[in-house]
C-alpha atoms as a PDB file:
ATOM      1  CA  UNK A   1      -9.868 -24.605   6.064  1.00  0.00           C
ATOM      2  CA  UNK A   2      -7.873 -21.484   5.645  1.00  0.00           C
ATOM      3  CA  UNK A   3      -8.530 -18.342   6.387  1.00  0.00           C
ATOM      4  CA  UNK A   4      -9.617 -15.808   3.819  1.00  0.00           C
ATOM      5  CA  UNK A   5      -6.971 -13.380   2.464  1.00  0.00           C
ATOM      6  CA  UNK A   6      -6.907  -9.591   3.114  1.00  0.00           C
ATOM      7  CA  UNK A   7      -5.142  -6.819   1.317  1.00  0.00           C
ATOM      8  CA  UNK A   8      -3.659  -3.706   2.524  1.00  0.00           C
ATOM      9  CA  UNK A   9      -5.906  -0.535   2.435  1.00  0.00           C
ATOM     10  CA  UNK A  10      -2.970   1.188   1.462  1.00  0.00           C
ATOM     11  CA  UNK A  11      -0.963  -0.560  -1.232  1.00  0.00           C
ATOM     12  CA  UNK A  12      -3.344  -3.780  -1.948  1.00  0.00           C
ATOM     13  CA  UNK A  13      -0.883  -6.517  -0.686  1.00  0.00           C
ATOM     14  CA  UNK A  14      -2.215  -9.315  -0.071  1.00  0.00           C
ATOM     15  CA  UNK A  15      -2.097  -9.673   3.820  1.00  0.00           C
ATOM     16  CA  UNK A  16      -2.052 -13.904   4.599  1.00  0.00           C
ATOM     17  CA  UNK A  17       0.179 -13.903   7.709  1.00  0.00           C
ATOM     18  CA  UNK A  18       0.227 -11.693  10.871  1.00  0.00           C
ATOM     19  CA  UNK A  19       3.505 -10.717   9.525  1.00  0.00           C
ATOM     20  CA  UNK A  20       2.323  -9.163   6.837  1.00  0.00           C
ATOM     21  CA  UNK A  21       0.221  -6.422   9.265  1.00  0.00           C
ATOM     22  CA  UNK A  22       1.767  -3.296  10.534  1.00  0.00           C
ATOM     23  CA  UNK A  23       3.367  -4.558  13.737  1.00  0.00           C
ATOM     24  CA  UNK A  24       1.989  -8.191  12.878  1.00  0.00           C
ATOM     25  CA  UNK A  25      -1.101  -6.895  14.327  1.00  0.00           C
ATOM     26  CA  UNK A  26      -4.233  -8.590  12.252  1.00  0.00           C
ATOM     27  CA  UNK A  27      -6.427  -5.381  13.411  1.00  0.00           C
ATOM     28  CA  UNK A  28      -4.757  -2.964  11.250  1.00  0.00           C
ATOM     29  CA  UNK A  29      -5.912  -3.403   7.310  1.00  0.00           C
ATOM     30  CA  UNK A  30      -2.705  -2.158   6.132  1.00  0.00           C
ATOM     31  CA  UNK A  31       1.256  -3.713   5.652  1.00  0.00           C
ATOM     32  CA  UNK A  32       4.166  -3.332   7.059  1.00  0.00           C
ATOM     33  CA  UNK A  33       5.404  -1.603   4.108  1.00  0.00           C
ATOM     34  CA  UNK A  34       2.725   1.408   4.334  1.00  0.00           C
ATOM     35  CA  UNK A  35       3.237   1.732   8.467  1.00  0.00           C
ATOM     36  CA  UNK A  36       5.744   3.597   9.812  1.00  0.00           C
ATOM     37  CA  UNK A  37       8.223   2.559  13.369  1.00  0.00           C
ATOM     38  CA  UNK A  38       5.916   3.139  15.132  1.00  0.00           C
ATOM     39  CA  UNK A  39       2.920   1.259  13.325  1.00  0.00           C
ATOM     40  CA  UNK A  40       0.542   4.502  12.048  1.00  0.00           C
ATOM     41  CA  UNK A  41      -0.170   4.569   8.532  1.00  0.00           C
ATOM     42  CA  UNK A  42       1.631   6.517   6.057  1.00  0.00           C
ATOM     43  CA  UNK A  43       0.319   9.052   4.422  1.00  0.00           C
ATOM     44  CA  UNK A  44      -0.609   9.228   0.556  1.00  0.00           C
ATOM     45  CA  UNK A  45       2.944  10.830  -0.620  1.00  0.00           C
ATOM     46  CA  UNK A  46       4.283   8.102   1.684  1.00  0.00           C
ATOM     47  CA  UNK A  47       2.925   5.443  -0.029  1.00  0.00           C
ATOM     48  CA  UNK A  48       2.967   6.813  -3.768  1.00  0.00           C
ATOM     49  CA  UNK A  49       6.831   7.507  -3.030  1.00  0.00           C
ATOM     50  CA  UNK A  50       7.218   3.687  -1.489  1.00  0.00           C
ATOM     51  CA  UNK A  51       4.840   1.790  -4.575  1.00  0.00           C
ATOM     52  CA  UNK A  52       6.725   4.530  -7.599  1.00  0.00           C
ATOM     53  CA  UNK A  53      10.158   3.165  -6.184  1.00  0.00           C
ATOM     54  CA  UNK A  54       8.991  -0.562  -5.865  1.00  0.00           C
ATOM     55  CA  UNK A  55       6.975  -0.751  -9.363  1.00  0.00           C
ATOM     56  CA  UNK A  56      10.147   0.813 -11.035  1.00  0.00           C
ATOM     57  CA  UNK A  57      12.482  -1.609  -9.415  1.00  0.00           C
ATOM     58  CA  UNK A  58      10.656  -4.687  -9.746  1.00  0.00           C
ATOM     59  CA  UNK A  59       9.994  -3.923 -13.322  1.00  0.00           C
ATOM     60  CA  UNK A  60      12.028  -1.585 -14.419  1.00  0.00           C
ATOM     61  CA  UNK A  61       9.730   0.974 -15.240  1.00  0.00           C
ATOM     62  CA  UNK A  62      10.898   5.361 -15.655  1.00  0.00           C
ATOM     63  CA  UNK A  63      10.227   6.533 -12.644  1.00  0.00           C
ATOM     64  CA  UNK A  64       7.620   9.251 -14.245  1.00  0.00           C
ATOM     65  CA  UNK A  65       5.694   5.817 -15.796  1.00  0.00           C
ATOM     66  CA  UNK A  66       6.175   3.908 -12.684  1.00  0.00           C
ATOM     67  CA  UNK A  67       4.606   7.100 -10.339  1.00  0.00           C
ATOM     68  CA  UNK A  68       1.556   6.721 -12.765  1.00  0.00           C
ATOM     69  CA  UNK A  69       1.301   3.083 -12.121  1.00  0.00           C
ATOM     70  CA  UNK A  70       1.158   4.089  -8.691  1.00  0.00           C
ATOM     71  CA  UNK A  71      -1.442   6.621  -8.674  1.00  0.00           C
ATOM     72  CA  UNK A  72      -3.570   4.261 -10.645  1.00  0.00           C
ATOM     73  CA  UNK A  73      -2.840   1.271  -8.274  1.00  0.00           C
ATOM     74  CA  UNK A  74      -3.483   3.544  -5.347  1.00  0.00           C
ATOM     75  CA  UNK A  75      -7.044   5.546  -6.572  1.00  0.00           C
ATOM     76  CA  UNK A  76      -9.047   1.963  -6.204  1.00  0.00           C
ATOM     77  CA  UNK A  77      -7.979   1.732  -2.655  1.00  0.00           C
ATOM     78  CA  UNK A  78     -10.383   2.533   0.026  1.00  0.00           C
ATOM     79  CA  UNK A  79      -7.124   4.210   2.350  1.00  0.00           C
ATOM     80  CA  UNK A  80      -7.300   7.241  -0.050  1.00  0.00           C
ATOM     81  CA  UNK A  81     -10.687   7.657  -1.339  1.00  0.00           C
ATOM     82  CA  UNK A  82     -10.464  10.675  -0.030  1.00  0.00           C
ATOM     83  CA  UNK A  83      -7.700  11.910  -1.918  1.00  0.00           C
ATOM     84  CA  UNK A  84      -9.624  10.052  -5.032  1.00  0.00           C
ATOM     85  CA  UNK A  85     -12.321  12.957  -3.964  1.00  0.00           C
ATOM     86  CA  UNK A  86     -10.486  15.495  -4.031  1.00  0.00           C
ATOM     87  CA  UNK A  87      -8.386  15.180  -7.313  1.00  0.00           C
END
């Protein structure tokens, strides 16, 4: 049997491996892609600036379409329901 899959509070990877954790620590619910060196989450801008620069890379998207993407990826996340809140 294998264990269920997690995503990333943060970005919404899918988390199957220790590897994929911050730090390959399985007790923080977000990647290695959304920690920083030192394995604390990064913030909102962080993120948005990380997932505009991926989505228009990986499919060629204008960065003004791909930064959309990315705020509409990012406002179903629990991470930044706050920041859903306040906008």
């Amino acid at each position: 049997m294998t264990e269920p899959t997690t995503t990333c509070i943060s970005c919404g990877m899918p988390l199957r491996s220790a590897e994929d954790h911050a730090k390959g620590d399985t007790s923080r619910p977000y990647c290695h892609h959304c920690a920083r060196e030192d394995g604390s989450m990064k913030s909102y801008d962080e993120v948005l600036q990380g997932m505009t620069a991926f989505l228009a890379n990986a499919q060629g998207l204008d960065q003004a379409v791909a930064r959309t993407a990315a705020k509409g990826m990012m406002a179903s996340l629990p991470a930044w329901a706050p920041a859903r809140a306040q906008a």
